[in-house]
C-alpha atoms as a PDB file:
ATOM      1  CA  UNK A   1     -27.550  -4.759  90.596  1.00  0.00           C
ATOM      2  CA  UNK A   2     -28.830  -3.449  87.272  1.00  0.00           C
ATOM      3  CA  UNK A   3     -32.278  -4.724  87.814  1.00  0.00           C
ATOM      4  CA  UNK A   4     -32.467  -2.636  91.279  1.00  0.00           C
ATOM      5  CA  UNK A   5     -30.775   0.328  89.684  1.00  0.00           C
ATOM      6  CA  UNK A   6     -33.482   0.113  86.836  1.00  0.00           C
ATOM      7  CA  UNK A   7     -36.278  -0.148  89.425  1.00  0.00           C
ATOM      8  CA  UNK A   8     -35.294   2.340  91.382  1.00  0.00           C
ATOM      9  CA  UNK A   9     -34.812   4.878  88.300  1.00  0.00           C
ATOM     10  CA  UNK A  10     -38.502   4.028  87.531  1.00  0.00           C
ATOM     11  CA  UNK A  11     -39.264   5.067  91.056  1.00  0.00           C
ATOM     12  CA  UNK A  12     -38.063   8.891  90.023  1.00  0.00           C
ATOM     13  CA  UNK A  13     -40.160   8.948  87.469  1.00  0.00           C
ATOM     14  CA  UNK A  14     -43.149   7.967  89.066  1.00  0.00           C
ATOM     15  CA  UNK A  15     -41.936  10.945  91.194  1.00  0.00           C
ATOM     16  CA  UNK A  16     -41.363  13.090  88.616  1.00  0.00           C
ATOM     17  CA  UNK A  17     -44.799  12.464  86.762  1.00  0.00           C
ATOM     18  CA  UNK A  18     -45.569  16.043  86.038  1.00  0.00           C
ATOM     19  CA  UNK A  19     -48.970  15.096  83.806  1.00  0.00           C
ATOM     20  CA  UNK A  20     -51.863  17.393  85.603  1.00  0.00           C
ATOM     21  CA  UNK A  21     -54.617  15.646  86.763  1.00  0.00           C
ATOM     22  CA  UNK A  22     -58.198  15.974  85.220  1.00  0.00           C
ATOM     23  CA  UNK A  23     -59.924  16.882  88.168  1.00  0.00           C
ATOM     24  CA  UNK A  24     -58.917  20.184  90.411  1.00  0.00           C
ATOM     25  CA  UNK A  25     -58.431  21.066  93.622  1.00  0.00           C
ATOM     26  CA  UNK A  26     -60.202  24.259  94.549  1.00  0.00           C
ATOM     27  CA  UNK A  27     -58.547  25.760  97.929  1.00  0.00           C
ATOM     28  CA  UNK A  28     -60.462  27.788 100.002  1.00  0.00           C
ATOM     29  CA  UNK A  29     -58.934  28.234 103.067  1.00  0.00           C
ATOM     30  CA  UNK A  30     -55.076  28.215 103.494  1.00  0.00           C
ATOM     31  CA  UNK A  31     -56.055  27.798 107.881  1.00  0.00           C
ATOM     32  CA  UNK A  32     -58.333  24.790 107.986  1.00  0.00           C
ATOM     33  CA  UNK A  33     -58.038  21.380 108.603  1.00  0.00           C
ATOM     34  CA  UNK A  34     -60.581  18.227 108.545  1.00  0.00           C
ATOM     35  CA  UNK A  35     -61.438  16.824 111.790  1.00  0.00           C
ATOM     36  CA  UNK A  36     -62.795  13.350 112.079  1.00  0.00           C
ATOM     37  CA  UNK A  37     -66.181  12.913 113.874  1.00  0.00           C
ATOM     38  CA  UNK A  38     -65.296  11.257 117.106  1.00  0.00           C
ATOM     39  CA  UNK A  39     -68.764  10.361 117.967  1.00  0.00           C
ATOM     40  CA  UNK A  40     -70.871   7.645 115.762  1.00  0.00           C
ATOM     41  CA  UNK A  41     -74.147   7.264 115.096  1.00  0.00           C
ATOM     42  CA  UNK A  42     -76.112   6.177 118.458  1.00  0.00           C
ATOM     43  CA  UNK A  43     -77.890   2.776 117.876  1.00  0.00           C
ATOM     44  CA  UNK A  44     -81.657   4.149 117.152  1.00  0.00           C
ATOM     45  CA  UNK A  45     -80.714   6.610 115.252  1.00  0.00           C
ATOM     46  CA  UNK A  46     -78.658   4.141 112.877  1.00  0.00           C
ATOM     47  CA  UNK A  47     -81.650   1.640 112.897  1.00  0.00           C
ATOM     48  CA  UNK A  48     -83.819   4.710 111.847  1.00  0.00           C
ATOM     49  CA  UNK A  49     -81.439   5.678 109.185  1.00  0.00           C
ATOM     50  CA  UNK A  50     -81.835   1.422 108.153  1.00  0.00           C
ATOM     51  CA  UNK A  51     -85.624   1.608 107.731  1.00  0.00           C
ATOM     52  CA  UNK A  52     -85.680   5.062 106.161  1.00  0.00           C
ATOM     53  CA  UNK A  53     -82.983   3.675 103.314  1.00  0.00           C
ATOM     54  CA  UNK A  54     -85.251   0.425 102.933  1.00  0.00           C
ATOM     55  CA  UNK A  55     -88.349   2.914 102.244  1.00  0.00           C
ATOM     56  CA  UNK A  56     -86.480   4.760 100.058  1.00  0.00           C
ATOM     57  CA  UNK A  57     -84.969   1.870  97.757  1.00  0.00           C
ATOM     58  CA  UNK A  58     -89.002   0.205  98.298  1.00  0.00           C
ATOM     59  CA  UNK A  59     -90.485   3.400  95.920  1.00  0.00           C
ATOM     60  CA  UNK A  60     -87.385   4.692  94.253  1.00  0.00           C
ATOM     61  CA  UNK A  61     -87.826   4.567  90.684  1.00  0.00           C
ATOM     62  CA  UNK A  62     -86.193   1.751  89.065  1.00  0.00           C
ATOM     63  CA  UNK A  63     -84.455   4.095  86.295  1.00  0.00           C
ATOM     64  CA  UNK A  64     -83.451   6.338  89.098  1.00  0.00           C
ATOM     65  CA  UNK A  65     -79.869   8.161  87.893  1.00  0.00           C
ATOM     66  CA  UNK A  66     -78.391   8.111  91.490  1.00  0.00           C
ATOM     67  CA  UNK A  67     -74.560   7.981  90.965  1.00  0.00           C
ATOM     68  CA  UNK A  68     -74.245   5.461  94.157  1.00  0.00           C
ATOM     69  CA  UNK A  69     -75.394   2.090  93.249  1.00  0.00           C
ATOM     70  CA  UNK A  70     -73.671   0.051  96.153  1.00  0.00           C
ATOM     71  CA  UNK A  71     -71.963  -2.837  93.627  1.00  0.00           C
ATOM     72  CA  UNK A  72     -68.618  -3.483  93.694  1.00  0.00           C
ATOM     73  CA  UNK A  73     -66.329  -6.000  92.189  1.00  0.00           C
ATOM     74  CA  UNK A  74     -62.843  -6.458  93.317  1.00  0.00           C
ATOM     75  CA  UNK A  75     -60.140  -6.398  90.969  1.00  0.00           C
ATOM     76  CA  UNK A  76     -58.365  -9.554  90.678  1.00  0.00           C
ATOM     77  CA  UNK A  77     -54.897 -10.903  90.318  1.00  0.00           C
ATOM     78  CA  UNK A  78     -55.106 -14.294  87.741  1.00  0.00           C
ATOM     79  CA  UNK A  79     -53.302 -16.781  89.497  1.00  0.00           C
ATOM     80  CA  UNK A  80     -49.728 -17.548  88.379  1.00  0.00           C
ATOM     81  CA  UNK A  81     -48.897 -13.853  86.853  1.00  0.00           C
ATOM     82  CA  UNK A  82     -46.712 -11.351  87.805  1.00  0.00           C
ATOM     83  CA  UNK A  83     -49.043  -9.186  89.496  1.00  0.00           C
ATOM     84  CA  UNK A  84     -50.088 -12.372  91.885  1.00  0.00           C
ATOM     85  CA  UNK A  85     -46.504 -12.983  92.449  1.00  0.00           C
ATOM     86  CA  UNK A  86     -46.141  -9.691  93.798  1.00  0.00           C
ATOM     87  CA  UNK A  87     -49.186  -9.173  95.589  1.00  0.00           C
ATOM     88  CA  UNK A  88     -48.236 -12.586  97.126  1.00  0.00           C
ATOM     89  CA  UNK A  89     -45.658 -10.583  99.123  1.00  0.00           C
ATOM     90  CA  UNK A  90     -47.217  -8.122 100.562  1.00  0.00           C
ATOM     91  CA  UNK A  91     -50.210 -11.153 102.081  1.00  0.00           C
ATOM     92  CA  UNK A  92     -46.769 -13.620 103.303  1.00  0.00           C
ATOM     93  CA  UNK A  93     -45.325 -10.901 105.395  1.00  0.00           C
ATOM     94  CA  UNK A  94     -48.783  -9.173 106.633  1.00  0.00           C
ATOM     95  CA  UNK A  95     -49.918 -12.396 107.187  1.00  0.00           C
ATOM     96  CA  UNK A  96     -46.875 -14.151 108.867  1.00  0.00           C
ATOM     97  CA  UNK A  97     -46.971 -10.990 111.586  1.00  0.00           C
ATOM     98  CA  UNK A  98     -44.541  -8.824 109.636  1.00  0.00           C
ATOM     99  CA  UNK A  99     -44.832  -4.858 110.199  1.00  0.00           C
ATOM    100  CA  UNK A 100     -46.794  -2.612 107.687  1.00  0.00           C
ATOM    101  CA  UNK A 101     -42.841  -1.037 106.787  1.00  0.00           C
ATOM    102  CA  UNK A 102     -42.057  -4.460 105.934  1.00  0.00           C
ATOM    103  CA  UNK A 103     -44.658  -5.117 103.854  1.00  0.00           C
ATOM    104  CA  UNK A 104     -44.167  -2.086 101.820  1.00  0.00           C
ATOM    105  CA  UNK A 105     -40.851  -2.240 100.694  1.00  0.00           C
ATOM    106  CA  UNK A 106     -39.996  -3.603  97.389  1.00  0.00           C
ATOM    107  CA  UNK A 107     -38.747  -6.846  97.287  1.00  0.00           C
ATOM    108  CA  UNK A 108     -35.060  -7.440  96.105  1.00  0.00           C
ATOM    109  CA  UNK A 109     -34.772  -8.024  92.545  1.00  0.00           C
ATOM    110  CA  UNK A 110     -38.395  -7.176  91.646  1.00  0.00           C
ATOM    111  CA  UNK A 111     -39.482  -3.978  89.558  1.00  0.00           C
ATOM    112  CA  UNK A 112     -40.778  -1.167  91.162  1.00  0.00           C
ATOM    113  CA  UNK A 113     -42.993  -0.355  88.474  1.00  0.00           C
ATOM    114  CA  UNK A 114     -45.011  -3.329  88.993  1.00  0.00           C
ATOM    115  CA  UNK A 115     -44.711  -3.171  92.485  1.00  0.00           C
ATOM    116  CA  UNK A 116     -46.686   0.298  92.287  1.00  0.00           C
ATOM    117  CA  UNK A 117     -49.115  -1.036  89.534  1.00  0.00           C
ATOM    118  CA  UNK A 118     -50.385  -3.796  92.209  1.00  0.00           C
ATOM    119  CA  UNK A 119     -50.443  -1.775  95.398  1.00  0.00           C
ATOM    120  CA  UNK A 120     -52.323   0.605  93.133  1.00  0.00           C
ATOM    121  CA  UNK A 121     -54.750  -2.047  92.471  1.00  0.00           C
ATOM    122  CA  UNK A 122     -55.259  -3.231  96.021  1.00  0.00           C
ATOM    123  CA  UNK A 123     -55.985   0.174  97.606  1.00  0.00           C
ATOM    124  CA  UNK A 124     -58.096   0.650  95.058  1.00  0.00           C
ATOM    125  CA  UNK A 125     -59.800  -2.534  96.184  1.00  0.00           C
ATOM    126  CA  UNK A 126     -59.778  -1.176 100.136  1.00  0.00           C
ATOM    127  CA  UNK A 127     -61.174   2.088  98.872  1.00  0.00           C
ATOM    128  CA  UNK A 128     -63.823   0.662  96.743  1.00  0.00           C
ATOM    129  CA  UNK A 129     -65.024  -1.813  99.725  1.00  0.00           C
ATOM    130  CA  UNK A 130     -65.364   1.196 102.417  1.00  0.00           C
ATOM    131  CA  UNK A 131     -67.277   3.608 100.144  1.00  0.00           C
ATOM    132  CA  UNK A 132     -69.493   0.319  99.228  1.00  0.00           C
ATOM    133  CA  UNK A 133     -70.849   0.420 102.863  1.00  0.00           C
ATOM    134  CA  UNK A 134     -72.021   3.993 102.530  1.00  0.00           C
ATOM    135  CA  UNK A 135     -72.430   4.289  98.699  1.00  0.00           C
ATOM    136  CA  UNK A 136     -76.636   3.299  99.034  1.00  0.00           C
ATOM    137  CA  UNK A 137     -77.547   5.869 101.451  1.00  0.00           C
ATOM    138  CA  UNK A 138     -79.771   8.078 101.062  1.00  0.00           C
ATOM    139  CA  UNK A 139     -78.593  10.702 102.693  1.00  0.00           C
ATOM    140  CA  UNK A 140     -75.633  10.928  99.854  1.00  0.00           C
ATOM    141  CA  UNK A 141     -78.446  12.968  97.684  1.00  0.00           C
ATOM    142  CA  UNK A 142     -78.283  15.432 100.657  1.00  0.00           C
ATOM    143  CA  UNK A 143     -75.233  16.769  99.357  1.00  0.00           C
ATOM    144  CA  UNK A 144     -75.052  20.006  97.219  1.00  0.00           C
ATOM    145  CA  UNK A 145     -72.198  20.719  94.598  1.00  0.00           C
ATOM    146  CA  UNK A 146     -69.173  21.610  96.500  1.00  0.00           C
ATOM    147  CA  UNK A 147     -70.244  20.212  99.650  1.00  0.00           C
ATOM    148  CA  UNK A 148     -68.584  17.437 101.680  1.00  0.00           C
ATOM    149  CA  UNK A 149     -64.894  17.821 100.927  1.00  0.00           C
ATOM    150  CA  UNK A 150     -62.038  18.743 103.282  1.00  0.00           C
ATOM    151  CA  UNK A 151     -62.295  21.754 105.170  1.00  0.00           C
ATOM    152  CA  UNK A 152     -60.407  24.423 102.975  1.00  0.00           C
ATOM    153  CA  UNK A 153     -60.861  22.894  99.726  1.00  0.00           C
ATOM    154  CA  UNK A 154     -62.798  21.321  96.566  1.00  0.00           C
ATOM    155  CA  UNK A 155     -62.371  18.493  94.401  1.00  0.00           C
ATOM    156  CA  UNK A 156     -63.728  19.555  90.878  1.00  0.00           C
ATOM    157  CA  UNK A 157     -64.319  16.559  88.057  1.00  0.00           C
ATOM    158  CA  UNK A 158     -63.949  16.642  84.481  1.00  0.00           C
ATOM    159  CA  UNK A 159     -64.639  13.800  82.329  1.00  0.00           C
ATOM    160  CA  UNK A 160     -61.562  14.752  79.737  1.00  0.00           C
ATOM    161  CA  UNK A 161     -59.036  16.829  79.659  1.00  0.00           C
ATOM    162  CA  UNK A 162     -60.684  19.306  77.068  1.00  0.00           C
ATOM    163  CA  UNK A 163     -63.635  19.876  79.589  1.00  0.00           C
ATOM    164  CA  UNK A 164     -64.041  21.985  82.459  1.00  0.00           C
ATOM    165  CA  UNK A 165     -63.651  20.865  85.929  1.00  0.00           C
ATOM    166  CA  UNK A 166     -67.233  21.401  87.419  1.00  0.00           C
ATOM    167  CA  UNK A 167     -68.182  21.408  90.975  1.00  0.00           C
ATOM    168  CA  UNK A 168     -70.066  17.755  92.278  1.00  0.00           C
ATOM    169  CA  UNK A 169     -70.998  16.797  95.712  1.00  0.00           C
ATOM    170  CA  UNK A 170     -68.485  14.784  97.712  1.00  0.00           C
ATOM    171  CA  UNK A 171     -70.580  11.407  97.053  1.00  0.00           C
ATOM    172  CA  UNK A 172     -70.810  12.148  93.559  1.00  0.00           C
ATOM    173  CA  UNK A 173     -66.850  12.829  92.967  1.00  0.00           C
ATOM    174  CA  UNK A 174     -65.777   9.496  94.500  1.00  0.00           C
ATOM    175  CA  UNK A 175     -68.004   7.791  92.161  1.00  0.00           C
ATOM    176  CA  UNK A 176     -66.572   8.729  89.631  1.00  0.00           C
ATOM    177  CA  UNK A 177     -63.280   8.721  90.781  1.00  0.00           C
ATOM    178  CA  UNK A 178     -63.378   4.990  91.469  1.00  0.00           C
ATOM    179  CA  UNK A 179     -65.404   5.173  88.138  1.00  0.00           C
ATOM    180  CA  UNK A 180     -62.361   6.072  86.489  1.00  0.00           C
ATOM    181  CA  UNK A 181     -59.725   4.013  88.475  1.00  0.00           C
ATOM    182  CA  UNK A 182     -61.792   1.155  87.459  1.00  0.00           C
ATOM    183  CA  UNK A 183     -61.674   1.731  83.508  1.00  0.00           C
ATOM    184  CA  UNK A 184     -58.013   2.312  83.825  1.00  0.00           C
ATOM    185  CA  UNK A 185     -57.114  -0.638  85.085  1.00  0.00           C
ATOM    186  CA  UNK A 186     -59.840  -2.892  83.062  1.00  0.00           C
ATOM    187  CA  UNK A 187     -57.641  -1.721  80.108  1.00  0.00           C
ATOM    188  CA  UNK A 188     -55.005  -4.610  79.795  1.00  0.00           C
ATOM    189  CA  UNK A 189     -52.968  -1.786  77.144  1.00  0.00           C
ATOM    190  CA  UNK A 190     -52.847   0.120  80.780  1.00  0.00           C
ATOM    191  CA  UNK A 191     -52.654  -2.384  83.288  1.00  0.00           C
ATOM    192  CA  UNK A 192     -51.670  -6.109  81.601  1.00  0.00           C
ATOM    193  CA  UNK A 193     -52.185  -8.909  83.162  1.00  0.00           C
ATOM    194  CA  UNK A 194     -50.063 -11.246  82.089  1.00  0.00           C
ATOM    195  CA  UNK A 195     -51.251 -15.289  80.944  1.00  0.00           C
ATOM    196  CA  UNK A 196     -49.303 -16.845  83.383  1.00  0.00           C
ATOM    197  CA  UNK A 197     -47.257 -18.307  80.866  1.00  0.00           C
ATOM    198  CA  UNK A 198     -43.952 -17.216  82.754  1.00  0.00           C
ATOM    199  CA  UNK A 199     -43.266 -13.715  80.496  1.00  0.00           C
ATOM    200  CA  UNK A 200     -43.655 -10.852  82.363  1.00  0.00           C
ATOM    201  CA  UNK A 201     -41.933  -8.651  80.050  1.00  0.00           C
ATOM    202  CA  UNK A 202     -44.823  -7.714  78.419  1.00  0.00           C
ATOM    203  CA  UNK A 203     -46.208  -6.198  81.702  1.00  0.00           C
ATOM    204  CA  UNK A 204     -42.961  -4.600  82.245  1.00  0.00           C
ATOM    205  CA  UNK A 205     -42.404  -3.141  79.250  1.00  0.00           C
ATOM    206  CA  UNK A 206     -45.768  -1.540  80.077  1.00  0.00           C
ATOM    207  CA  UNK A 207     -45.390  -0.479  83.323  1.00  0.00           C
ATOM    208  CA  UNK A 208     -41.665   0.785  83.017  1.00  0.00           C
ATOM    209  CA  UNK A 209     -42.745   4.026  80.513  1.00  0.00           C
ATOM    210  CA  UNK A 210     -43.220   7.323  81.643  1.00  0.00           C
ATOM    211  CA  UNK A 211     -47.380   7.456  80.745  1.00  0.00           C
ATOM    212  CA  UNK A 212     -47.835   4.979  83.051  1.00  0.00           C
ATOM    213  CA  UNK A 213     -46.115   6.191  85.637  1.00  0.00           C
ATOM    214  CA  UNK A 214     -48.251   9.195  85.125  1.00  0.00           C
ATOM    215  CA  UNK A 215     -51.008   7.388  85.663  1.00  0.00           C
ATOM    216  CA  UNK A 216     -50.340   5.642  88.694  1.00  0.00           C
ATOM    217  CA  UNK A 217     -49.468   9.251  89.975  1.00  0.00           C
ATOM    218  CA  UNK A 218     -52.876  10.309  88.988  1.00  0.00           C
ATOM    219  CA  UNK A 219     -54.152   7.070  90.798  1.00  0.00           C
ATOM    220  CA  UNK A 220     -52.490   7.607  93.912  1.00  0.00           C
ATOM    221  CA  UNK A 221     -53.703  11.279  94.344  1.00  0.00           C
ATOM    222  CA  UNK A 222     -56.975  10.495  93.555  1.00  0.00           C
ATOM    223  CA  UNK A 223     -57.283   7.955  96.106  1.00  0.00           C
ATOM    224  CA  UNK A 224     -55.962   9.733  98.532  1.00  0.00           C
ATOM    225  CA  UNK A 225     -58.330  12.355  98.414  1.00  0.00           C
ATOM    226  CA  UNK A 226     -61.037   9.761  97.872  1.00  0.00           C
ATOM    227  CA  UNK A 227     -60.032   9.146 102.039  1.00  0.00           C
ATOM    228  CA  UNK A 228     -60.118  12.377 102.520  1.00  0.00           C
ATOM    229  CA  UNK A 229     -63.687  13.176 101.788  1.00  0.00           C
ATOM    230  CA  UNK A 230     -64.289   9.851 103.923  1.00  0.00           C
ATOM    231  CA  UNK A 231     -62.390  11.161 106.741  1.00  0.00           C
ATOM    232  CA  UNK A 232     -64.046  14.790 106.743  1.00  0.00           C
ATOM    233  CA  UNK A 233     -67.953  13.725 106.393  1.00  0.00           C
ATOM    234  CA  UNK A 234     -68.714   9.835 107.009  1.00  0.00           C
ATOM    235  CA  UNK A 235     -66.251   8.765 109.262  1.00  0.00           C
ATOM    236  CA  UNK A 236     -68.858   9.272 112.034  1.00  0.00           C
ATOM    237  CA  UNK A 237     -71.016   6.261 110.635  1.00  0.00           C
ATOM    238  CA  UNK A 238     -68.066   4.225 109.100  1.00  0.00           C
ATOM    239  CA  UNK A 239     -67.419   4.154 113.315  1.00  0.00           C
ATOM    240  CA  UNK A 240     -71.152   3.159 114.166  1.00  0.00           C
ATOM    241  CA  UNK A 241     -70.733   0.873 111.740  1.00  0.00           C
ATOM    242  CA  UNK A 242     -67.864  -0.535 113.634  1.00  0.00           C
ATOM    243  CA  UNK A 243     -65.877  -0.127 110.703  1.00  0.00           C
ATOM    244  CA  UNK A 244     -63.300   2.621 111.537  1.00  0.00           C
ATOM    245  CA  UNK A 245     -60.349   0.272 112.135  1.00  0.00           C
ATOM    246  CA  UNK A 246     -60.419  -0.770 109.270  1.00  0.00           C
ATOM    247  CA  UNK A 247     -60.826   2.268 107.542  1.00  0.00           C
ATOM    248  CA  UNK A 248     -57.660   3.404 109.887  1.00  0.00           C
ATOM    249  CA  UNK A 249     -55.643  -0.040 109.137  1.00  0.00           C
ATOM    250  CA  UNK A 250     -56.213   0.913 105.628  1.00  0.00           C
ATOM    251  CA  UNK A 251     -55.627   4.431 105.206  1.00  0.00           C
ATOM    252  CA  UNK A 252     -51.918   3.484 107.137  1.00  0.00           C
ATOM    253  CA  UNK A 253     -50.814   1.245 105.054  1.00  0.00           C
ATOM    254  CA  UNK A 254     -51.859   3.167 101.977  1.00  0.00           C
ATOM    255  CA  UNK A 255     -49.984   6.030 103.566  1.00  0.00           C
ATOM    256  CA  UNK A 256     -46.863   4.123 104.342  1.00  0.00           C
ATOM    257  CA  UNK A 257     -46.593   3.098 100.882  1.00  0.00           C
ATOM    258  CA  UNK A 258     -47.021   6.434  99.221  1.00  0.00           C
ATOM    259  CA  UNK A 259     -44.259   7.437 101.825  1.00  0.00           C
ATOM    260  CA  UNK A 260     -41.697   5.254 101.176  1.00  0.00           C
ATOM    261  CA  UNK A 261     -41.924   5.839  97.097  1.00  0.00           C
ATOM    262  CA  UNK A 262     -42.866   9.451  97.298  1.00  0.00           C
ATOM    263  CA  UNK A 263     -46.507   9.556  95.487  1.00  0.00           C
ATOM    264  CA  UNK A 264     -48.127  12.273  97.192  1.00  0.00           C
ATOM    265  CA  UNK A 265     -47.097  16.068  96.793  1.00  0.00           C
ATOM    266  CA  UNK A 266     -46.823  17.713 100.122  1.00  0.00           C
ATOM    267  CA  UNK A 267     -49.569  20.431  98.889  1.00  0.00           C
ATOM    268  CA  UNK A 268     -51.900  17.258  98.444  1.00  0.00           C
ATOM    269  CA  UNK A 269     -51.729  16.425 101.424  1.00  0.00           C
ATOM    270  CA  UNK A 270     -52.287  19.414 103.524  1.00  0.00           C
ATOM    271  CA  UNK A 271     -55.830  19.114 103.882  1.00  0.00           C
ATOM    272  CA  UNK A 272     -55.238  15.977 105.916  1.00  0.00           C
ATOM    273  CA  UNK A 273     -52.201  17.082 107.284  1.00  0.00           C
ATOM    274  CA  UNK A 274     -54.340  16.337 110.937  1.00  0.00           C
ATOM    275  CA  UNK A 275     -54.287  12.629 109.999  1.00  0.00           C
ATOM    276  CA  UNK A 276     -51.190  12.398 108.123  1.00  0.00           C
ATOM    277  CA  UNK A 277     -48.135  13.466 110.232  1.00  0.00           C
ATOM    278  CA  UNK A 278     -49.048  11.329 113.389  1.00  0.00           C
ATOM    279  CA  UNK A 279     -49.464   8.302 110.726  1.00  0.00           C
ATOM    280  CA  UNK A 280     -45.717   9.582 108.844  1.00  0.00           C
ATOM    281  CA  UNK A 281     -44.210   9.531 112.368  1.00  0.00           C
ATOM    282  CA  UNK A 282     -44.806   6.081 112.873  1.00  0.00           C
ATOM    283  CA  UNK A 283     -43.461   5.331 109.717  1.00  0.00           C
ATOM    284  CA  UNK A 284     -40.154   7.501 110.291  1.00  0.00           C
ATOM    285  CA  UNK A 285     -40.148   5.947 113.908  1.00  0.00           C
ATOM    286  CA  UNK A 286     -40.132   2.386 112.654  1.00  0.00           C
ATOM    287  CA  UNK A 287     -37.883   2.922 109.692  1.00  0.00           C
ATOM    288  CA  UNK A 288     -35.031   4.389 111.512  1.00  0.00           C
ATOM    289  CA  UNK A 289     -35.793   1.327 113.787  1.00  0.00           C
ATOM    290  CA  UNK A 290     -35.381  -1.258 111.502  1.00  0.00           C
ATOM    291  CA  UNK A 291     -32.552   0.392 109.523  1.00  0.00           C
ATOM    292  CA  UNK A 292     -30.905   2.292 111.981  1.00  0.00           C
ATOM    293  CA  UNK A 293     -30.792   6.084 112.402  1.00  0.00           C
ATOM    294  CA  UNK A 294     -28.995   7.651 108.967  1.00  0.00           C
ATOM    295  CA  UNK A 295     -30.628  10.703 107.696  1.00  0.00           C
ATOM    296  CA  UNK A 296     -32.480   8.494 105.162  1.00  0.00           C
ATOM    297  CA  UNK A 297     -33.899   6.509 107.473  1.00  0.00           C
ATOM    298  CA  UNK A 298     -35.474   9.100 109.973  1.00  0.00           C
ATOM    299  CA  UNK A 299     -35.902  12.021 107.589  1.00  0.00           C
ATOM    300  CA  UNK A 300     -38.687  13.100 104.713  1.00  0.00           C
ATOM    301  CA  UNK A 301     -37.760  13.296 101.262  1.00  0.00           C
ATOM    302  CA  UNK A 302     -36.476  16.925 101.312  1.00  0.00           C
ATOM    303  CA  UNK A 303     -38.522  19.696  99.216  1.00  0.00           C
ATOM    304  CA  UNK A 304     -35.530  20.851  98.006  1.00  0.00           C
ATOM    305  CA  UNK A 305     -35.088  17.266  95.902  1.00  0.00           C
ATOM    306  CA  UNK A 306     -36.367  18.350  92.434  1.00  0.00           C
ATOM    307  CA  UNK A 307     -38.655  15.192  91.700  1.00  0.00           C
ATOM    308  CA  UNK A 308     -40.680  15.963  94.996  1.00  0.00           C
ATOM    309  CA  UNK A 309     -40.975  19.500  93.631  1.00  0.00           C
ATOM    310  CA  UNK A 310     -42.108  19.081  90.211  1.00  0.00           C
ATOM    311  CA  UNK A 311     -44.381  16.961  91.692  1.00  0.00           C
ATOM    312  CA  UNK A 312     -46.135  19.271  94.017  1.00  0.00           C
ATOM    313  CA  UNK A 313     -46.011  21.804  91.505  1.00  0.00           C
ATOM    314  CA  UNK A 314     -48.664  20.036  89.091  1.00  0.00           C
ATOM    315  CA  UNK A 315     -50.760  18.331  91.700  1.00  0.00           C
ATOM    316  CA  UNK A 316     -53.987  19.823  91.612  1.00  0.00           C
ATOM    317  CA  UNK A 317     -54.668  21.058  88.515  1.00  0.00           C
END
């Protein structure tokens, strides 16, 4: 009983993470909302966009400073730790035909912290494989500063928090947002990774203090714009490329599980607010299911609850 009571105080404060982000969110329109392309690519067209990208890498300079390089290496979990253990869970009841609300919810006895810290990894994973697809096109050097984010707003990057935000292209800003989810979680002093020697408290004694619930926080909204910008200007090709279930079948369960603990700020996630509630109804719909029909069950946390409102207060800044 005190282990859940512990995990599920370290659940608040992963809530209640009021350190501001380094990037911003610019809004520009208080009306507008993103709307997926619902037509892809047709089939010459994509085969023309094929050989134009092989001309282009054939006599693009080998020092060229695109931010897009198209390499990515998944993060792993070193077998017989406690972030394998608990990423072991979520694979057992996907892969045994369990539901996505299943698979999200914390397992009894098991800290919430870490439960966070390795979701946080995998989506980061998902995200990272999807942009890979479109990360060596061309056409990302199309974009202008300020261009291809959500209608109604724009994500501005700083590289520390004594610098400016400035305004980047869409292509540019999840580059370096996976840039920097990347470093983060290299850093074992961040994210440890345990020897597999059986103590986890060294991980947990990590992941249970407030910085790093911070960061996670700062993680989570990051990401989630991250699918935001590939909702609003490449889902069109993601769905020539045949690739928009999985994009969907990602983006849900990433969405269920920032549900359930609370990690986005409502004013976060109004620029996909399109995409969102349908995706938050089926998670409401199959919660009250499974757990029966008390307020908890059916309802959102309320804005009124003062961890979901410090929250949204510092998101975006």
């Amino acid at each position: 009983a005190a282990s859940i009571q512990q995990a599920t105080s370290h659940c608040q404060a992963v809530k209640q993470s009021t350190s501001p982000p380094v990037h911003q969110s610019t809004r520009r329109s208080n009306k507008t909302l993103p709307v997926p392309r619902e037509k892809g690519i047709p089939f010459v067209a994509s085969v023309l966009v094929l050989l134009l990208e092989v001309l282009y890498y054939s006599i693009m300079p080998r020092n060229s400073t695109a931010p897009h390089n198209g390499t990515f290496q998944p993060l792993q979990h070193r077998s017989g730790t406690l972030r394998e253990r608990l990423h072991s869970y979520t694979k057992r009841t996907l892969g045994a035909g369990g539901s996505i609300n299943e698979a999200v919810q914390l397992p009894a006895g098991e800290s919430c912290a870490a439960w966070v810290a390795v979701h946080a990894i995998d989506f980061y994973n998902d995200v990272s494989t999807i942009w890979a697809v479109m990360s060596t096109d061309p056409y990302l050097n199309s974009f202008r500063p300020g261009e291809g984010f959500p209608s109604g707003v724009e994500y501005r990057w700083s590289d520390h928090s004594q610098a400016p935000a400035v305004s980047v292209s869409a292509p540019v800003y999840i580059e370096k947002v996976l840039a920097w989810i990347a470093t983060q979680m290299n850093d074992e002093t961040k994210f440890p990774n345990d020897n597999g020697d059986g103590d986890e408290q060294v991980a947990l004694r990590v992941f249970q203090t407030p910085q790093f619930a911070a960061l996670c926080g700062q993680i989570f909204r990051r990401l989630f714009r991250v699918y935001g910008i590939i909702y609003s200007s490449f889902f069109g090709t993601l769905e020539a490329l045949e690739m928009a279930p999985h994009l969907n079948s990602c983006f849900k369960h990433f969405m269920y599980f920032c549900t359930e603990f609370g990690l986005l700020p409502e004013r976060e996630v109004e620029p996909l607010e399109v995409l969102v509630r349908p995706i938050r109804k089926q998670y409401y719909t199959a919660k009250q299911t499974t757990a029966g029909s008390g307020p908890a069950a059916s309802a959102p946390p309320q804005q009124g609850n003062p961890a979901v409102s410090t929250a949204t207060a510092t998101a975006g800044k």
